[in-house]
C-alpha atoms as a PDB file:
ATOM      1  CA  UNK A   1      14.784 -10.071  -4.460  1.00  0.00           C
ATOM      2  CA  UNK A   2      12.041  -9.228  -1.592  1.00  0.00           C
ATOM      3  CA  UNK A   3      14.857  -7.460   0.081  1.00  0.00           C
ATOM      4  CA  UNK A   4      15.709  -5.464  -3.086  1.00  0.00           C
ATOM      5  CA  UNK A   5      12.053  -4.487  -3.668  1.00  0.00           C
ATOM      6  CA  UNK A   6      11.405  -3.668   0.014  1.00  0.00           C
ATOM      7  CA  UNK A   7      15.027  -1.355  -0.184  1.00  0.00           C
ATOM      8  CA  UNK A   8      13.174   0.516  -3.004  1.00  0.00           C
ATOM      9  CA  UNK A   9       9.419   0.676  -1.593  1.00  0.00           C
ATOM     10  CA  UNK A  10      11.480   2.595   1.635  1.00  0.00           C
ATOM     11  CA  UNK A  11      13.000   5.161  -0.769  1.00  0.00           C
ATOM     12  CA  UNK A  12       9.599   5.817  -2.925  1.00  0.00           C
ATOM     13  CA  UNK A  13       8.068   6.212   0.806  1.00  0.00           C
ATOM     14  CA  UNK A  14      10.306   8.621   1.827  1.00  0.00           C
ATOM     15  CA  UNK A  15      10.101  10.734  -1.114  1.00  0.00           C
ATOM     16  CA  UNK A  16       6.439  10.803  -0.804  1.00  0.00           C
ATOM     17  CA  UNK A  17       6.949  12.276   2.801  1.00  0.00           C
ATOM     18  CA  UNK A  18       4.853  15.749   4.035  1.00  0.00           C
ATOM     19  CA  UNK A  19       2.866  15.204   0.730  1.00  0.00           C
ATOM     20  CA  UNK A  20      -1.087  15.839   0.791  1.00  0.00           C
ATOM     21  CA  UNK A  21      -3.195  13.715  -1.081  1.00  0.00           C
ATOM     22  CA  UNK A  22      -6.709  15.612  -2.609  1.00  0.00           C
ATOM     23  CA  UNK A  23      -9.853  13.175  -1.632  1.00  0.00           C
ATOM     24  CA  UNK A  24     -13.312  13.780  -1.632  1.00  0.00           C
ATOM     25  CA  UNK A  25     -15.099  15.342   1.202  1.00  0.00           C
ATOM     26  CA  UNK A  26     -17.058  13.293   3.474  1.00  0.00           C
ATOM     27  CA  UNK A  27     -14.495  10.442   3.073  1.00  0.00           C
ATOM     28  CA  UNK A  28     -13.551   7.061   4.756  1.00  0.00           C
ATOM     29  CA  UNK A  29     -10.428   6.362   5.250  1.00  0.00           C
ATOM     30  CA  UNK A  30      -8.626   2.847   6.084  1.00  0.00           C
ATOM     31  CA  UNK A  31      -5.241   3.576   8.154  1.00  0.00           C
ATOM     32  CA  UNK A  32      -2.638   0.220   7.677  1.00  0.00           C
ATOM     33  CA  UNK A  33      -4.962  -1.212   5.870  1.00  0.00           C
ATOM     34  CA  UNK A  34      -2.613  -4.243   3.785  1.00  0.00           C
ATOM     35  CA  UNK A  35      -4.957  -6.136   2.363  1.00  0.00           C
ATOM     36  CA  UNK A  36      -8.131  -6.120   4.695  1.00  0.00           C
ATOM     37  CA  UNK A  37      -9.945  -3.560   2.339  1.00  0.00           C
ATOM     38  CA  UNK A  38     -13.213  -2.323   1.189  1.00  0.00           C
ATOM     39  CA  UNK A  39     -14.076  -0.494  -2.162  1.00  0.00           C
ATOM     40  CA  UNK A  40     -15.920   2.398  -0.501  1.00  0.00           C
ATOM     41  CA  UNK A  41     -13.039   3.883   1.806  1.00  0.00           C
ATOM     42  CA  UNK A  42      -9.351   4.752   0.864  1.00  0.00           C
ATOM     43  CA  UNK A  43      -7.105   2.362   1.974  1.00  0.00           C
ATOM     44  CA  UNK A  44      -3.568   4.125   3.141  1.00  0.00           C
ATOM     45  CA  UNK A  45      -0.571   1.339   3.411  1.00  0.00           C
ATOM     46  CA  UNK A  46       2.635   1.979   3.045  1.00  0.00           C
ATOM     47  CA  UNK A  47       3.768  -1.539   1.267  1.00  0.00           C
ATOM     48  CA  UNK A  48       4.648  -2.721  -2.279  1.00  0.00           C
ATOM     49  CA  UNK A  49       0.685  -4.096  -2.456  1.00  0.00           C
ATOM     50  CA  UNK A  50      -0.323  -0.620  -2.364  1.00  0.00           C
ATOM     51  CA  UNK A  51       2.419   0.712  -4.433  1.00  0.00           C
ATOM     52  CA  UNK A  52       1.353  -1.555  -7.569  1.00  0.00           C
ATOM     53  CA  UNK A  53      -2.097  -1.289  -6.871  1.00  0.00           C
ATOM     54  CA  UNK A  54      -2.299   1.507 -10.000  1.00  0.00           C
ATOM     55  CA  UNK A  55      -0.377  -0.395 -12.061  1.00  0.00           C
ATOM     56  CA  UNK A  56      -1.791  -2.420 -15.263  1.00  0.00           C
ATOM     57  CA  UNK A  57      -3.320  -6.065 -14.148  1.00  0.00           C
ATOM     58  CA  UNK A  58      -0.719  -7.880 -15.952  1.00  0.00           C
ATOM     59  CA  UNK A  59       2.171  -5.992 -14.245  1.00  0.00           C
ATOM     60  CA  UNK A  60       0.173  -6.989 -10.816  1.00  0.00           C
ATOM     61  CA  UNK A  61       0.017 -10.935 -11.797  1.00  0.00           C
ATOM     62  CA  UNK A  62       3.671 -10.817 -12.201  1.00  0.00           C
ATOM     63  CA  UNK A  63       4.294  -9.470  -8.862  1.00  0.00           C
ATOM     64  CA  UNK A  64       2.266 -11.683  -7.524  1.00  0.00           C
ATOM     65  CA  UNK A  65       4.850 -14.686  -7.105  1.00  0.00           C
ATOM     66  CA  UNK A  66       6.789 -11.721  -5.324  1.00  0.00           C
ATOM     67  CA  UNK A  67       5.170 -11.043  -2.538  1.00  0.00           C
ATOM     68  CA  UNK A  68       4.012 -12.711   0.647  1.00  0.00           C
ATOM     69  CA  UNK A  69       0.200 -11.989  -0.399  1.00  0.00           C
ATOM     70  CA  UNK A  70       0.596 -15.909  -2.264  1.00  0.00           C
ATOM     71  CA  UNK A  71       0.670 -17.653   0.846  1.00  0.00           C
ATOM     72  CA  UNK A  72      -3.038 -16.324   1.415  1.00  0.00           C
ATOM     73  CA  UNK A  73      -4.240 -15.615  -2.074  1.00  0.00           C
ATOM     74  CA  UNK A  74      -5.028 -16.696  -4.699  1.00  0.00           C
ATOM     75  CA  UNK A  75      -3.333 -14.742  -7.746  1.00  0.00           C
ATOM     76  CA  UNK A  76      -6.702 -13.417  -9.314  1.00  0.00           C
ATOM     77  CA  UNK A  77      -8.132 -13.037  -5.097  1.00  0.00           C
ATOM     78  CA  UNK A  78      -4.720 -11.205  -5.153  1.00  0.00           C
ATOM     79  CA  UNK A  79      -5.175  -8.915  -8.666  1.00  0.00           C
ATOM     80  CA  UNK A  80      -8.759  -8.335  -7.887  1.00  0.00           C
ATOM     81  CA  UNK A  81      -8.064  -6.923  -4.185  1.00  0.00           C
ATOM     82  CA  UNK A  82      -5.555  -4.814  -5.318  1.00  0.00           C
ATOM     83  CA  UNK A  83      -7.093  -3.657  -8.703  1.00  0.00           C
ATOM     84  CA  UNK A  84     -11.017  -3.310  -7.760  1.00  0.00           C
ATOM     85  CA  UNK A  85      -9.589  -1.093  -4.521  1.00  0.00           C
ATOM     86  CA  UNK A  86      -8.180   2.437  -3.831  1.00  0.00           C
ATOM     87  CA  UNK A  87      -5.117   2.641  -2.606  1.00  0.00           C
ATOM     88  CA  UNK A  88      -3.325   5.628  -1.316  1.00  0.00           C
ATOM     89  CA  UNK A  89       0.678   4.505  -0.668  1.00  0.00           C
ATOM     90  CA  UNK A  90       1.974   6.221   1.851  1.00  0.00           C
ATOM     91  CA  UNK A  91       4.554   6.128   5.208  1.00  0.00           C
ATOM     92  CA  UNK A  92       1.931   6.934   7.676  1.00  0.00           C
ATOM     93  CA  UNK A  93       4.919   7.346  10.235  1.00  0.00           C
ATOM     94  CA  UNK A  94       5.077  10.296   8.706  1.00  0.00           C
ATOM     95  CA  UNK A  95       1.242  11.173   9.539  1.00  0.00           C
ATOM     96  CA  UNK A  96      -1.565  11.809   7.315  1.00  0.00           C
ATOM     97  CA  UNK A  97      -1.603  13.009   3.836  1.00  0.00           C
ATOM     98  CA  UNK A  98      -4.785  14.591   3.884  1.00  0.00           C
ATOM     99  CA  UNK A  99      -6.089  18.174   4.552  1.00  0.00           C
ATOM    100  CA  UNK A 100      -8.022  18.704   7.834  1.00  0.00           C
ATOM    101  CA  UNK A 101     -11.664  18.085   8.126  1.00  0.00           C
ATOM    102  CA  UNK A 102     -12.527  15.903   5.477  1.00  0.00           C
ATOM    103  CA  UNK A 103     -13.472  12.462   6.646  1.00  0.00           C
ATOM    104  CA  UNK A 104     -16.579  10.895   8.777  1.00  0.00           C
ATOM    105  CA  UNK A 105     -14.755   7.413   9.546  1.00  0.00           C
ATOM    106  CA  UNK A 106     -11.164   6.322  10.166  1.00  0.00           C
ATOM    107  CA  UNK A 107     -10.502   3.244  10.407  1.00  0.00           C
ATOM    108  CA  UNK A 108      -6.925   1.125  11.453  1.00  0.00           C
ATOM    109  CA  UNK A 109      -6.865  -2.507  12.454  1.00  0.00           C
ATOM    110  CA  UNK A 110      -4.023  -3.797  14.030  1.00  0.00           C
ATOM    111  CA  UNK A 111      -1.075  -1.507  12.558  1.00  0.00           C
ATOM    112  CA  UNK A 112      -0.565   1.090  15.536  1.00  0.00           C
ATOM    113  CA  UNK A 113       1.349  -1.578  17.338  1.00  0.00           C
ATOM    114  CA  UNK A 114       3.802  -1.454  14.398  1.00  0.00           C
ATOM    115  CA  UNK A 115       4.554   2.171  15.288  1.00  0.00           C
ATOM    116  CA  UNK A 116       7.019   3.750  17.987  1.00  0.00           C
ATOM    117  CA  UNK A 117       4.618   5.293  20.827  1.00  0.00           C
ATOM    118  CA  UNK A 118       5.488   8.432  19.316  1.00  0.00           C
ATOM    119  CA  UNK A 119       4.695   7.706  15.621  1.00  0.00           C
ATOM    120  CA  UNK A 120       1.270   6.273  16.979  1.00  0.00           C
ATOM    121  CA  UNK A 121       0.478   9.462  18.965  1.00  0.00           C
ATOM    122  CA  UNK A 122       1.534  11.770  15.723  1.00  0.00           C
ATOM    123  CA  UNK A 123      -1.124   9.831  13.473  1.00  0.00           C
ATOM    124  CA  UNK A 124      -3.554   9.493  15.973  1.00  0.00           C
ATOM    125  CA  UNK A 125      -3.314  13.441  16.026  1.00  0.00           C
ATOM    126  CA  UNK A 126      -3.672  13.688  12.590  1.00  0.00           C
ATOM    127  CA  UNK A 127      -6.462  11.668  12.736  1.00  0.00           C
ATOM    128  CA  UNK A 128      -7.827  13.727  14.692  1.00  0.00           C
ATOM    129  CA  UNK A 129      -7.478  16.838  12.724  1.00  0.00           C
ATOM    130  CA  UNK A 130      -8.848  15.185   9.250  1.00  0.00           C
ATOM    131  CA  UNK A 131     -11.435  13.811  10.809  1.00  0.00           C
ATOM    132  CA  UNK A 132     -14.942  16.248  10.624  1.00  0.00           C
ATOM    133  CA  UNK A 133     -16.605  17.469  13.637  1.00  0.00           C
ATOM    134  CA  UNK A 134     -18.614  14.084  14.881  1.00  0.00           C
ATOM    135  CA  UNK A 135     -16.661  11.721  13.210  1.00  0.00           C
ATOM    136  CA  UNK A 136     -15.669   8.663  14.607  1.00  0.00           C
ATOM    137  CA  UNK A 137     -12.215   6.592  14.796  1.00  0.00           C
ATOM    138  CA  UNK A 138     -12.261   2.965  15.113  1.00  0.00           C
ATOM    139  CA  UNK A 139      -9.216   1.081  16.065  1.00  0.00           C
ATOM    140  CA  UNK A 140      -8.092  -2.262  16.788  1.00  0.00           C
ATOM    141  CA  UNK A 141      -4.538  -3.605  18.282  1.00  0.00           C
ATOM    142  CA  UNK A 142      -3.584  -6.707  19.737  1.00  0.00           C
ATOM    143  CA  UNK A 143      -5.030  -6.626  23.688  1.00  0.00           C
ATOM    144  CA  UNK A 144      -1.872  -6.509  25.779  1.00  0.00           C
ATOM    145  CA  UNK A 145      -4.383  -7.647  28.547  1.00  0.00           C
ATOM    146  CA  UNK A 146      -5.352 -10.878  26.478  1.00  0.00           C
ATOM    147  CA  UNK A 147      -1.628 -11.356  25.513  1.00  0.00           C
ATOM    148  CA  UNK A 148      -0.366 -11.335  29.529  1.00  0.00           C
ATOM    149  CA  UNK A 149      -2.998 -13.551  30.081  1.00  0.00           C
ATOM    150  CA  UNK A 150      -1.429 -16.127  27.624  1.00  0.00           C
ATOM    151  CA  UNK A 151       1.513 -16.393  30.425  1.00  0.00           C
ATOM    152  CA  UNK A 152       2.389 -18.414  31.676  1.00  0.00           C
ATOM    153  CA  UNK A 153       0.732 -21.440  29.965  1.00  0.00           C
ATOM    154  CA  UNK A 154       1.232 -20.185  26.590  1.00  0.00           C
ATOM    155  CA  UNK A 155       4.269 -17.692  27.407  1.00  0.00           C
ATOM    156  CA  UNK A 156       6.357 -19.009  24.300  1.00  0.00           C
ATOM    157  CA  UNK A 157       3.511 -17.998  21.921  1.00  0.00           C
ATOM    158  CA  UNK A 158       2.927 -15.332  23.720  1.00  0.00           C
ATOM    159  CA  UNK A 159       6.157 -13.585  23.271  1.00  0.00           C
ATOM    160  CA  UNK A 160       6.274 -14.440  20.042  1.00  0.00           C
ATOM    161  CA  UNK A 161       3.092 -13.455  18.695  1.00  0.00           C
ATOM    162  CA  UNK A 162       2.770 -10.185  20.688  1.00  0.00           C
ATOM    163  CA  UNK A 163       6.247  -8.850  21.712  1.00  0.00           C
ATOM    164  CA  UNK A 164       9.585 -10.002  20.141  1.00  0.00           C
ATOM    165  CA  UNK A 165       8.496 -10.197  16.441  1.00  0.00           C
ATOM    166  CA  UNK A 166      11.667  -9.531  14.344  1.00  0.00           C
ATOM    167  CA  UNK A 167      11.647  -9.566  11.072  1.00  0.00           C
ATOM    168  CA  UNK A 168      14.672  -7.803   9.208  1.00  0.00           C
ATOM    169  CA  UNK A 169      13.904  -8.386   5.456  1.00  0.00           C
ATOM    170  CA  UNK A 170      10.554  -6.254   6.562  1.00  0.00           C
ATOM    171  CA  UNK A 171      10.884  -4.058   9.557  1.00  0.00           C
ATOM    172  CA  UNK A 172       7.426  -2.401   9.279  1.00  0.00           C
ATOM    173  CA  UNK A 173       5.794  -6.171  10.415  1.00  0.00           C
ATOM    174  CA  UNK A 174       8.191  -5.817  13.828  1.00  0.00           C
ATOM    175  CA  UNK A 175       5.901  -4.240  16.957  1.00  0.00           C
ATOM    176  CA  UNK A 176       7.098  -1.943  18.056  1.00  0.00           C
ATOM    177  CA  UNK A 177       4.301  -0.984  21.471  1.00  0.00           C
ATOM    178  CA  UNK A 178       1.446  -2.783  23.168  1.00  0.00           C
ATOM    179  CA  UNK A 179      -1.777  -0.782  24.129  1.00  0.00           C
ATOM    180  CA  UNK A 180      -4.720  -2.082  26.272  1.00  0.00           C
ATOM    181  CA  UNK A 181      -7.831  -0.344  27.005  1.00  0.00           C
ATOM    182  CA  UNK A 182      -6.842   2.437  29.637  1.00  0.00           C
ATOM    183  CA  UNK A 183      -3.657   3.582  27.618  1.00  0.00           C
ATOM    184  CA  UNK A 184      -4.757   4.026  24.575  1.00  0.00           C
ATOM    185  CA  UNK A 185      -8.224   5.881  25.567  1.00  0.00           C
ATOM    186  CA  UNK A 186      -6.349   7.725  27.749  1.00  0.00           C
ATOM    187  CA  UNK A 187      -3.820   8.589  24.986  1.00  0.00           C
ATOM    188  CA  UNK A 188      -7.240   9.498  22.543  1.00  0.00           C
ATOM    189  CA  UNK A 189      -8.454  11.762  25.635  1.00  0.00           C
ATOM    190  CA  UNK A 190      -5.546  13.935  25.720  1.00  0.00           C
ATOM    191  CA  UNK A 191      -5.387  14.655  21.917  1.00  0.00           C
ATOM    192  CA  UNK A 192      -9.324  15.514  22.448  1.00  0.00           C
ATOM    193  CA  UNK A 193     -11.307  12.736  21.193  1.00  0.00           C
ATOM    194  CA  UNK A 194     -15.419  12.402  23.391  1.00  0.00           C
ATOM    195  CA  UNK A 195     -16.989   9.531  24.118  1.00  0.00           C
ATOM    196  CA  UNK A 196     -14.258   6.921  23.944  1.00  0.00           C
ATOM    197  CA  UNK A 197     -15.817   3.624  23.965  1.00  0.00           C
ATOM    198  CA  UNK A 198     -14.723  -0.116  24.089  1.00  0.00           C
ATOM    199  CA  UNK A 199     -16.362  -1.960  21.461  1.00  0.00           C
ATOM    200  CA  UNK A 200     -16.517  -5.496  20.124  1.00  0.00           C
ATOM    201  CA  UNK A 201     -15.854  -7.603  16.719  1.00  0.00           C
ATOM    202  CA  UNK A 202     -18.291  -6.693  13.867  1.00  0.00           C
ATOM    203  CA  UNK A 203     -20.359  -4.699  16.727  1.00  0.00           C
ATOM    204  CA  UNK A 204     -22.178  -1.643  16.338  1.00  0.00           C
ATOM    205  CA  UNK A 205     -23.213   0.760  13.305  1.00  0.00           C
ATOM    206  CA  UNK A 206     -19.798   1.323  12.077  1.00  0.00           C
ATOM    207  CA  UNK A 207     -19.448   1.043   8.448  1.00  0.00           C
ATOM    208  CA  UNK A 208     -18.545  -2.162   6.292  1.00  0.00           C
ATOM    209  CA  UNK A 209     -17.149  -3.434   9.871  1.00  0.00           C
ATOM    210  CA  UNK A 210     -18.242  -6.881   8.564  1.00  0.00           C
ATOM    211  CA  UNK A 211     -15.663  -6.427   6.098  1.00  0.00           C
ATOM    212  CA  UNK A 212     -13.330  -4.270   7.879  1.00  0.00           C
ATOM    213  CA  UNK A 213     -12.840  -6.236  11.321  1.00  0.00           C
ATOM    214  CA  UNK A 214     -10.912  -9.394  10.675  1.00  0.00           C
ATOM    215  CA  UNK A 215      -9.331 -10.711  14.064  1.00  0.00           C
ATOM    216  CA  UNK A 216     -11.438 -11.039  17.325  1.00  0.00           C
ATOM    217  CA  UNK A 217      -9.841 -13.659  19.723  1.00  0.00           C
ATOM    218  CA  UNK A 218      -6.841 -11.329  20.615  1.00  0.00           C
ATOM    219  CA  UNK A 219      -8.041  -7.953  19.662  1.00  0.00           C
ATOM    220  CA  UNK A 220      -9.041  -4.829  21.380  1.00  0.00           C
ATOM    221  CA  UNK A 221     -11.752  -2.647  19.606  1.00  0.00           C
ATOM    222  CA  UNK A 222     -12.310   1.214  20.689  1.00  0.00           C
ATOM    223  CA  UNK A 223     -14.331   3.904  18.874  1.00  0.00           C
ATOM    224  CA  UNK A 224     -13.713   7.698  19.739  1.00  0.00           C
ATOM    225  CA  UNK A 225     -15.555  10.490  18.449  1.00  0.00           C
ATOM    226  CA  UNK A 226     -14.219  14.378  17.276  1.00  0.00           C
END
């Protein structure tokens, strides 16, 4: 059944590809966001979560017992995220659906390591473009410098945590690239990002980061400006 509704959730996707989505100016928007949300941004994912996330509550408590939100949710934690919360469902392989200029903050936390190099390079681009002069990006990934640090005391974790996740009933949870600090700022240099700065968990003036950030053993944090 998961395999069925993941089959369709790839064709709605696709469908849905080059479209532009109309949102308010001065926006926040939450890139990969699955269900690490908060009520003040616009949360972009491209799973089922987000796909149902309009639907009537009572359609969303049935598909609760689908998904793989029940092994960390309660069913009304579950309903409440999805129904209190905008989401915008979308492929963001395909880039951004928004027009240019129209957000201060962008937000992704580990997601661009589920993205061919490419792919990542194409939304961070876009990115670029809707953010407003000033604005800021923050990202997170997995630290490929923590993760070879893990070998080799920890090299079977570390291999399976970081580099050789395969799941086929849900390809988009796979990773596909590893970034640390120097690639990816330089990668955020080139598409013409200023002031690219390492940051830390919950650290700094960012908004709703408290909320927002949600893994800081493993993770690396940068900010960029437009």
């Amino acid at each position: 059944m998961r395999r069925l509704f993941f089959l369709i959730n790839s064709f709605l996707l696709r469908i849905k590809r080059g479209r532009k989505v109309k949102i308010s100016n001065n926006s926040k928007i939450n890139l990969g966001c699955g269900m690490t949300v908060h009520n003040d941004w616009r949360n972009v994912d491209g799973s089922f979560n987000a796909l149902i996330s309009k639907f009537p509550r009572f359609i969303i408590q049935i598909a609760y017992s689908l998904t793989g939100a029940r092994k960390s949710f309660t069913k009304q934690d579950y309903v409440n995220i999805l129904y209190e919360n905008n989401f915008i469902h979308y492929d963001l392989r395909f880039g951004l659906p928004f027009h240019e200029n129209m957000a201060t903050h962008i937000y992704t936390s580990h997601f661009l390591e589920h993205l061919y190099p490419n792919e990542a390079e194409l939304l961070l681009k876009d990115a670029y473009k809707v953010l407003k002069k000033g604005g800021v990006i923050r990202i997170s990934v997995p630290d490929l410098e923590y993760a070879i640090s893990l070998y080799p005391q920890e090299k079977k974790d570390m291999l399976n945590k970081y580099f050789f996740i395969n799941n086929v009933n849900n390809t988009f949870s796979n990773h596909k690239f590893m970034y640390d600090y120097d690639s990816l700022s330089e990668i955020l240099y080139s598409i013409g990002f200023q002031k690219v700065e390492r940051s830390k968990f919950c650290s700094g003036d960012f908004p709703n980061i408290d909320t927002l950030d949600n893994r800081g053993t493993d993770s690396l944090f940068i900010e960029a400006f437009r």
